[in-house]
PDB file of N, CA and C in Angstrom:
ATOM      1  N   UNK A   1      -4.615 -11.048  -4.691  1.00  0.00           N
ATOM      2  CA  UNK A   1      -4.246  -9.742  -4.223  1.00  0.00           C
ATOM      3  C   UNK A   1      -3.745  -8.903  -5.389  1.00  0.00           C
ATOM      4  N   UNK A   2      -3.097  -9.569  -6.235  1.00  0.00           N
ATOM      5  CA  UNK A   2      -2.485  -8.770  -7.139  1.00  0.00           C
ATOM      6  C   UNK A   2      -3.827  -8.065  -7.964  1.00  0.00           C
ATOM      7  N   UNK A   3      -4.270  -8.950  -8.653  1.00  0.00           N
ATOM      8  CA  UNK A   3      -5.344  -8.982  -9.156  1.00  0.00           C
ATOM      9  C   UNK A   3      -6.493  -7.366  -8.561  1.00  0.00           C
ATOM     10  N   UNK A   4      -6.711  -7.498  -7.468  1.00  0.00           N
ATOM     11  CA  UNK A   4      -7.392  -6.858  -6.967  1.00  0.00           C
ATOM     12  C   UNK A   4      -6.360  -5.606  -6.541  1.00  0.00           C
ATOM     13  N   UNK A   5      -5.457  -5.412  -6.383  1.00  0.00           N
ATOM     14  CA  UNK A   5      -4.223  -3.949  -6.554  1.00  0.00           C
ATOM     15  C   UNK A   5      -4.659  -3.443  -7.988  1.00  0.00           C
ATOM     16  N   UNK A   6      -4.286  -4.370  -9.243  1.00  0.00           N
ATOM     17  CA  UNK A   6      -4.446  -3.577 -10.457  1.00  0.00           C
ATOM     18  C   UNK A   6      -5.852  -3.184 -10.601  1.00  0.00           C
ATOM     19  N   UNK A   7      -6.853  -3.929 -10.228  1.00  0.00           N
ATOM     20  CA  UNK A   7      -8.193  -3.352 -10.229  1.00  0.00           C
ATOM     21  C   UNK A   7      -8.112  -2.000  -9.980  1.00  0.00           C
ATOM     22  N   UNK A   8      -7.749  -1.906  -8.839  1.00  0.00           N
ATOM     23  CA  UNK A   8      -8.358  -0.688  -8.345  1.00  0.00           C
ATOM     24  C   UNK A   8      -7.248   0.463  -8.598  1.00  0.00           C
ATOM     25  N   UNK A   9      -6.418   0.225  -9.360  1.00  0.00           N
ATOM     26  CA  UNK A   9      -5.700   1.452  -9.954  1.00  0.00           C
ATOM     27  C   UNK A   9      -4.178   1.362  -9.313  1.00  0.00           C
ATOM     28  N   UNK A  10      -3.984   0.600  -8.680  1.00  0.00           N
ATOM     29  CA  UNK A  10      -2.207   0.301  -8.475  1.00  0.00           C
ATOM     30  C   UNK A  10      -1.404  -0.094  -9.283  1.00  0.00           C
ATOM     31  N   UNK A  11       0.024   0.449  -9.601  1.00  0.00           N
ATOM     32  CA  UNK A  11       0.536  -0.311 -10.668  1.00  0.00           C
ATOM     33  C   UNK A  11       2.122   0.080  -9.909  1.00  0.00           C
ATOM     34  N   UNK A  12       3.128  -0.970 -10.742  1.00  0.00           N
ATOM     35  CA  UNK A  12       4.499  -0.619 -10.016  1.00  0.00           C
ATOM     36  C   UNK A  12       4.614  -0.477  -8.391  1.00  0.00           C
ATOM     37  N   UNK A  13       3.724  -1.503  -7.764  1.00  0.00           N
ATOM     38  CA  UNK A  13       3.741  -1.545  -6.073  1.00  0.00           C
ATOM     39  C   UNK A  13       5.298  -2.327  -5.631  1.00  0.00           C
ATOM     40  N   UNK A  14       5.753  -2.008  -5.154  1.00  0.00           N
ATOM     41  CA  UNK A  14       6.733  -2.197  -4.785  1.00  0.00           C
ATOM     42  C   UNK A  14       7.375  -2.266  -2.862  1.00  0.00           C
ATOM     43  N   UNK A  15       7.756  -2.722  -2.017  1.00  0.00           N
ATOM     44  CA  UNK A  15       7.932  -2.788  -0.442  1.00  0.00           C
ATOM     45  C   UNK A  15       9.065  -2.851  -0.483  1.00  0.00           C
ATOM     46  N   UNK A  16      10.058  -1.910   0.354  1.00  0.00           N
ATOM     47  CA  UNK A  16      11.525  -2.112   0.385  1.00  0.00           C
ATOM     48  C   UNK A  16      11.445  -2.267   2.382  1.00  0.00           C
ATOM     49  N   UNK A  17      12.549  -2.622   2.423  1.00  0.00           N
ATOM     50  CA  UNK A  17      12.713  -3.043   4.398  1.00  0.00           C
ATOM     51  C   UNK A  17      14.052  -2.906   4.501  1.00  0.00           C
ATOM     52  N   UNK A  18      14.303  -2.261   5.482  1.00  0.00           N
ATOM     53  CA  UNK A  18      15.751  -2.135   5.792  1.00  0.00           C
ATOM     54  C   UNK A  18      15.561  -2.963   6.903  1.00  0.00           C
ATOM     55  N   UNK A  19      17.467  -3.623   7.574  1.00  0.00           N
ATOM     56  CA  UNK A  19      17.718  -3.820   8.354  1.00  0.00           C
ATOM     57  C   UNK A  19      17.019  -4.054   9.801  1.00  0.00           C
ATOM     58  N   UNK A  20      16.676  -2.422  10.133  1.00  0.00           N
ATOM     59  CA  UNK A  20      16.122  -2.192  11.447  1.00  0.00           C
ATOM     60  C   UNK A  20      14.537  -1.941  11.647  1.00  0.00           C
ATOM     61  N   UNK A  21      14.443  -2.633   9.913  1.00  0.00           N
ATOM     62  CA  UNK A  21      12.407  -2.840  10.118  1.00  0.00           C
ATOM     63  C   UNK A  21      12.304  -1.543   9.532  1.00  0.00           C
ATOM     64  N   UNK A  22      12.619  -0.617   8.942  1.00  0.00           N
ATOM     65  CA  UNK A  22      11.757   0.727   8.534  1.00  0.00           C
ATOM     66  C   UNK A  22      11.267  -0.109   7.048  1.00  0.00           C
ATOM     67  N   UNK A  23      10.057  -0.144   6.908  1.00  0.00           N
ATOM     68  CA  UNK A  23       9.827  -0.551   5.704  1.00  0.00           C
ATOM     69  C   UNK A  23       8.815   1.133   4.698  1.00  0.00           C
ATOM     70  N   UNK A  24       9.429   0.709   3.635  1.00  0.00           N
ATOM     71  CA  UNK A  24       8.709   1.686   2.733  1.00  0.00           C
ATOM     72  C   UNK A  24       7.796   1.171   1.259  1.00  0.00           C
ATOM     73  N   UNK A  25       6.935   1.202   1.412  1.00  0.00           N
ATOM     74  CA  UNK A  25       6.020   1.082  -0.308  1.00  0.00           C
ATOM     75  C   UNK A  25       6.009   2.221  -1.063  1.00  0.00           C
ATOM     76  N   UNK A  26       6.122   1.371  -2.105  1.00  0.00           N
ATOM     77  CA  UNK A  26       6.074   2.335  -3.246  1.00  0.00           C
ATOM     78  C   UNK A  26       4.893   1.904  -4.655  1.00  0.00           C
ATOM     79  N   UNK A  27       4.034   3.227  -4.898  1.00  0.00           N
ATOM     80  CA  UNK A  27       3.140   2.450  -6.095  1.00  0.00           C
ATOM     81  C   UNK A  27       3.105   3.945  -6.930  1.00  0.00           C
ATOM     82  N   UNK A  28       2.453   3.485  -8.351  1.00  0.00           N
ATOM     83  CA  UNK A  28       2.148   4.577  -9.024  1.00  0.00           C
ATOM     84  C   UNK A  28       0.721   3.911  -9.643  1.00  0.00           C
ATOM     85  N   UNK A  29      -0.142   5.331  -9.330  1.00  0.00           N
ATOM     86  CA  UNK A  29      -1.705   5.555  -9.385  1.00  0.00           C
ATOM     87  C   UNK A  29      -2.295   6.771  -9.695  1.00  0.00           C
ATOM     88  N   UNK A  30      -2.916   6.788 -10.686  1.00  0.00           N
ATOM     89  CA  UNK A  30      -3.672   8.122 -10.862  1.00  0.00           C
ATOM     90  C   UNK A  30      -4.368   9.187  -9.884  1.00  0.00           C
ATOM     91  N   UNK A  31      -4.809   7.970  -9.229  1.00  0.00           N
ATOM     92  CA  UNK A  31      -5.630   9.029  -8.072  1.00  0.00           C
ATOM     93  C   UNK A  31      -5.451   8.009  -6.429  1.00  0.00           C
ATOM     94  N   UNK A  32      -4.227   8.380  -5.797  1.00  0.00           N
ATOM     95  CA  UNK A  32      -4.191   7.834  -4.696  1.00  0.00           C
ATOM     96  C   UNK A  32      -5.432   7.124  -3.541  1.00  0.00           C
ATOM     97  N   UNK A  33      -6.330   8.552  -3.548  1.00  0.00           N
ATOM     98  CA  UNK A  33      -7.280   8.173  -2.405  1.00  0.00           C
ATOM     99  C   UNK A  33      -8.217   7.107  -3.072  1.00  0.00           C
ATOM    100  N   UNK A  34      -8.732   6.910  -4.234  1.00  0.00           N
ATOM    101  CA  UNK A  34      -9.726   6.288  -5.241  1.00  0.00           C
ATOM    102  C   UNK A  34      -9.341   4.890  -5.238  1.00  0.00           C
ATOM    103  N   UNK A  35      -8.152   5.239  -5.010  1.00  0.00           N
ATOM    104  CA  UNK A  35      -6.907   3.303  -5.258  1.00  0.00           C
ATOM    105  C   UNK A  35      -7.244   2.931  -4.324  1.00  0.00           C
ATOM    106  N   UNK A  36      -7.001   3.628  -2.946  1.00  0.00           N
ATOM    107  CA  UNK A  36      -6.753   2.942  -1.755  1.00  0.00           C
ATOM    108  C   UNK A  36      -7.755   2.715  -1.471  1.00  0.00           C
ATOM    109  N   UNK A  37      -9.121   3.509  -1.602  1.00  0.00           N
ATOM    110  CA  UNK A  37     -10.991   3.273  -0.925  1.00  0.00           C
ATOM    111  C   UNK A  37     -11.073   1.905  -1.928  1.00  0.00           C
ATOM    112  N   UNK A  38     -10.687   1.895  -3.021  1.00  0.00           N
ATOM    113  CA  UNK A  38     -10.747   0.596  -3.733  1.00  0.00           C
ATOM    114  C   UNK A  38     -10.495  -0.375  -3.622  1.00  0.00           C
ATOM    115  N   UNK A  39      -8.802  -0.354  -2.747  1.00  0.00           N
ATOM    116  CA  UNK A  39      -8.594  -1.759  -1.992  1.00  0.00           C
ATOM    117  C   UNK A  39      -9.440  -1.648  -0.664  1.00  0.00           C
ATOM    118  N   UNK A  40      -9.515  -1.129  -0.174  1.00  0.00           N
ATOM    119  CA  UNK A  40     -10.403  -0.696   1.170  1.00  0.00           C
ATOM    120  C   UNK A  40     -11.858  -2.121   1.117  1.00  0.00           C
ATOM    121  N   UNK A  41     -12.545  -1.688  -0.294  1.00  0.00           N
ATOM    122  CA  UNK A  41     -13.566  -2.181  -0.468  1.00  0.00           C
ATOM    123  C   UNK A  41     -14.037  -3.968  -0.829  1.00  0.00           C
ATOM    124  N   UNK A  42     -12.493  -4.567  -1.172  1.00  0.00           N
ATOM    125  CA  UNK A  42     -12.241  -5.765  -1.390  1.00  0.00           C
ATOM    126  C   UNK A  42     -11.905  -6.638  -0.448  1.00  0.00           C
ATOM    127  N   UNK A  43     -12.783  -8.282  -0.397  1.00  0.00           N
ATOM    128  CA  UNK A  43     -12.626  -8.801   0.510  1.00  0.00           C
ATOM    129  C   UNK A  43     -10.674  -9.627   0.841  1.00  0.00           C
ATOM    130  N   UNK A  44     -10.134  -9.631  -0.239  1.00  0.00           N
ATOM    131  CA  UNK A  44      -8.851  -9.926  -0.133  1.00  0.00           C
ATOM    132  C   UNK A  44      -8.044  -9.062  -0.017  1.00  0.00           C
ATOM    133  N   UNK A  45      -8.499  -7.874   0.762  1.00  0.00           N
ATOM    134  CA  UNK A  45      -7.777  -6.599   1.580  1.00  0.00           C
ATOM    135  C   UNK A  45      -7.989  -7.095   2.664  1.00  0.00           C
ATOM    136  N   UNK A  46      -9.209  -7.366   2.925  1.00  0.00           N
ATOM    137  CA  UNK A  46      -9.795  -7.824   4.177  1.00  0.00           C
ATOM    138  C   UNK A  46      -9.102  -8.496   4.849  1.00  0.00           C
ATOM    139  N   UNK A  47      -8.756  -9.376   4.310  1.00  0.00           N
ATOM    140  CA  UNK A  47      -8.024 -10.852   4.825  1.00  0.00           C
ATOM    141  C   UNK A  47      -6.363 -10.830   4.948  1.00  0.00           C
ATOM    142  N   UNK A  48      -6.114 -10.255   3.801  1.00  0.00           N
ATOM    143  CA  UNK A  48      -4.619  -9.605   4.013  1.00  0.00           C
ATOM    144  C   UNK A  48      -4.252  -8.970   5.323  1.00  0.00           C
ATOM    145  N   UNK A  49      -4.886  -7.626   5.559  1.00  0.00           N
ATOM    146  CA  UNK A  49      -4.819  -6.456   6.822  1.00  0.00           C
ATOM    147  C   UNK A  49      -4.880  -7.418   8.229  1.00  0.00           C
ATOM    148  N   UNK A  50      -5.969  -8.811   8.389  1.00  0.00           N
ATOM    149  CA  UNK A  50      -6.146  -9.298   9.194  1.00  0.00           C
ATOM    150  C   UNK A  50      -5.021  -9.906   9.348  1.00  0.00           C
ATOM    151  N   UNK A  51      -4.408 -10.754   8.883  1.00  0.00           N
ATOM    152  CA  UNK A  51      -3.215 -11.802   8.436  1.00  0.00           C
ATOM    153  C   UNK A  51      -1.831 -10.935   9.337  1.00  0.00           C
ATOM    154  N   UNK A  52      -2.229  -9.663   8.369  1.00  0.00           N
ATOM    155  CA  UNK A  52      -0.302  -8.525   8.460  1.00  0.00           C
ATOM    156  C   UNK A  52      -0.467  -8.071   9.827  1.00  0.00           C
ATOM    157  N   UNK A  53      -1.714  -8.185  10.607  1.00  0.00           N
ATOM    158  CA  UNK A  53      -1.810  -7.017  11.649  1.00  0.00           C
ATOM    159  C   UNK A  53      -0.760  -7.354  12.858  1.00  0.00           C
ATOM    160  N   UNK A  54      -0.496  -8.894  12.793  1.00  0.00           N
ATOM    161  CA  UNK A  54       0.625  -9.336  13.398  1.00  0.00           C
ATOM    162  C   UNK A  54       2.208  -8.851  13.359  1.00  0.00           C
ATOM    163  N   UNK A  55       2.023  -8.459  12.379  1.00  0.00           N
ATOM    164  CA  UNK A  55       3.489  -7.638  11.843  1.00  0.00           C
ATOM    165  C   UNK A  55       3.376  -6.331  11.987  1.00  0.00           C
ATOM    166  N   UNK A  56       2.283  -5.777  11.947  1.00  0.00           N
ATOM    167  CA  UNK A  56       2.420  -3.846  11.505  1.00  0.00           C
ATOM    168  C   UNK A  56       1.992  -3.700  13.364  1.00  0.00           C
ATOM    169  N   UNK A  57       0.992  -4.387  13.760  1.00  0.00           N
ATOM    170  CA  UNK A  57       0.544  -4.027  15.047  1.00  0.00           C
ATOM    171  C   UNK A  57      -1.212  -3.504  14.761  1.00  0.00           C
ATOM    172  N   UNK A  58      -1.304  -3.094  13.545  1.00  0.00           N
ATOM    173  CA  UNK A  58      -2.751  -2.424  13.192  1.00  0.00           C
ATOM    174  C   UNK A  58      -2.813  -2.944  11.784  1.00  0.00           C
ATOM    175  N   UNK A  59      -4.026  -2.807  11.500  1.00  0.00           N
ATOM    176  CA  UNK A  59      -4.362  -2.398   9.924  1.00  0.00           C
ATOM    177  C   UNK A  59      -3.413  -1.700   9.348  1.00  0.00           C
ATOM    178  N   UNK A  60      -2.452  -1.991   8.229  1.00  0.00           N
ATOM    179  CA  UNK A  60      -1.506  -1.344   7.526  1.00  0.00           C
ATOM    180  C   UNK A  60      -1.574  -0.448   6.777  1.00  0.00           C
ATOM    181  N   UNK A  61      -3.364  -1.224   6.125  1.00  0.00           N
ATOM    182  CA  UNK A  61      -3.682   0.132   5.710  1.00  0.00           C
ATOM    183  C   UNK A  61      -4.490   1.260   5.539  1.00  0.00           C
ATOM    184  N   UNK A  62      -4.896   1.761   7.330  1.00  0.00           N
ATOM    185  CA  UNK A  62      -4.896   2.715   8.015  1.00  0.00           C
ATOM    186  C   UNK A  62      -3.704   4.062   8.571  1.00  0.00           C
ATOM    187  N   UNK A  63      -2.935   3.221   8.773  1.00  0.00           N
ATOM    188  CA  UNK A  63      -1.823   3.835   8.907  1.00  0.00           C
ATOM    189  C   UNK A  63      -0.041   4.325   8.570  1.00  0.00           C
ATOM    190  N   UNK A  64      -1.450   4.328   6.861  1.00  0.00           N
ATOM    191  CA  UNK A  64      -0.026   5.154   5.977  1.00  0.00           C
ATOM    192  C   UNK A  64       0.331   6.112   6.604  1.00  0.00           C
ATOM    193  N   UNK A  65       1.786   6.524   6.072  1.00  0.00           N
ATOM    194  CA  UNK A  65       2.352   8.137   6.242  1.00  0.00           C
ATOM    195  C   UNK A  65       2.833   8.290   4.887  1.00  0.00           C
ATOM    196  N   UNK A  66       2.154   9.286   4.164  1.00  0.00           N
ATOM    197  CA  UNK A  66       2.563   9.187   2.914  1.00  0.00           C
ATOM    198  C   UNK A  66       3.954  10.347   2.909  1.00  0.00           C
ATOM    199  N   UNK A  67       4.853  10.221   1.733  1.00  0.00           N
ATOM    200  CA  UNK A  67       6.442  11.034   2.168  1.00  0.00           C
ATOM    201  C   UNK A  67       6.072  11.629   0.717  1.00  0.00           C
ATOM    202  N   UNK A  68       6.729  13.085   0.945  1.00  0.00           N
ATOM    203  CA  UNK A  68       6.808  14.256  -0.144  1.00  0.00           C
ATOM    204  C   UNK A  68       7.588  13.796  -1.004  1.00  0.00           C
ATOM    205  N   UNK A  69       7.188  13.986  -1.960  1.00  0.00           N
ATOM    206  CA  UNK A  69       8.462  13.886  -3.595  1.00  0.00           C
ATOM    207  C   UNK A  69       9.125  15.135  -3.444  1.00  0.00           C
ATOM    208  N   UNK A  70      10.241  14.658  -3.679  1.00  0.00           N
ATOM    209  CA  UNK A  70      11.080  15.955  -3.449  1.00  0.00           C
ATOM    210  C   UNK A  70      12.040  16.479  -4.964  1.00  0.00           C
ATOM    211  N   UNK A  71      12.208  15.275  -5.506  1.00  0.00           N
ATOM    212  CA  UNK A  71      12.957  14.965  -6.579  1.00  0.00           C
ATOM    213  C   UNK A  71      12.590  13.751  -7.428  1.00  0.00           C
ATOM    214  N   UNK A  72      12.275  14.166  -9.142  1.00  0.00           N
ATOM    215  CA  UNK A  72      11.666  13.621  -9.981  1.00  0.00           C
ATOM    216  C   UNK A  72      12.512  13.599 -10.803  1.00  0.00           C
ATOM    217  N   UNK A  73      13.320  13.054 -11.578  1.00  0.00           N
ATOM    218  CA  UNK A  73      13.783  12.815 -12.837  1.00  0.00           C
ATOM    219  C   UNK A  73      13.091  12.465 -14.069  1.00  0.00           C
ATOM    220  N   UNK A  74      12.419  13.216 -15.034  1.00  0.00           N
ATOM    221  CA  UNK A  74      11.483  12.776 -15.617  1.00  0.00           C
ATOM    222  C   UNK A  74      12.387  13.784 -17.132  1.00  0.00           C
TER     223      UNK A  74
END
């Protein structure tokens, strides 16, 4: 899996979970949609999404909500 994240342009992926289950990811990628059709296209996405769907309820990753940057320290 890892392997196939950096392929396709993920780097610094990161999953935080609070308490009451809100979980949040975090990655940095040049071109979001290009990353994600990229894992999209790999069979150890495949198998992952099938595996997690027990936990998310769906494909996980179908149903991002991606959150605004609001604040950058750079």
């Amino acid at each position: 899996m890892l392997d196939a994240l950096r392929s396709a342009g993920w780097r610094n992926y990161s999953l935080f979970v609070r308490g009451d289950g809100l979980l949040i990811g975090y990655l940095e990628t040049d071109d979001f949609d290009a990353a994600q059709e990229a894992m999209a296209r790999t069979q150890v996405n495949d198998r992952w999404q099938r595996e997690m769907a027990t936990f998310f309820g769906a494909r996980a990753d179908t149903s991002l909500v991606l959150l605004e940057e609001v604040f950058h320290l750079d």
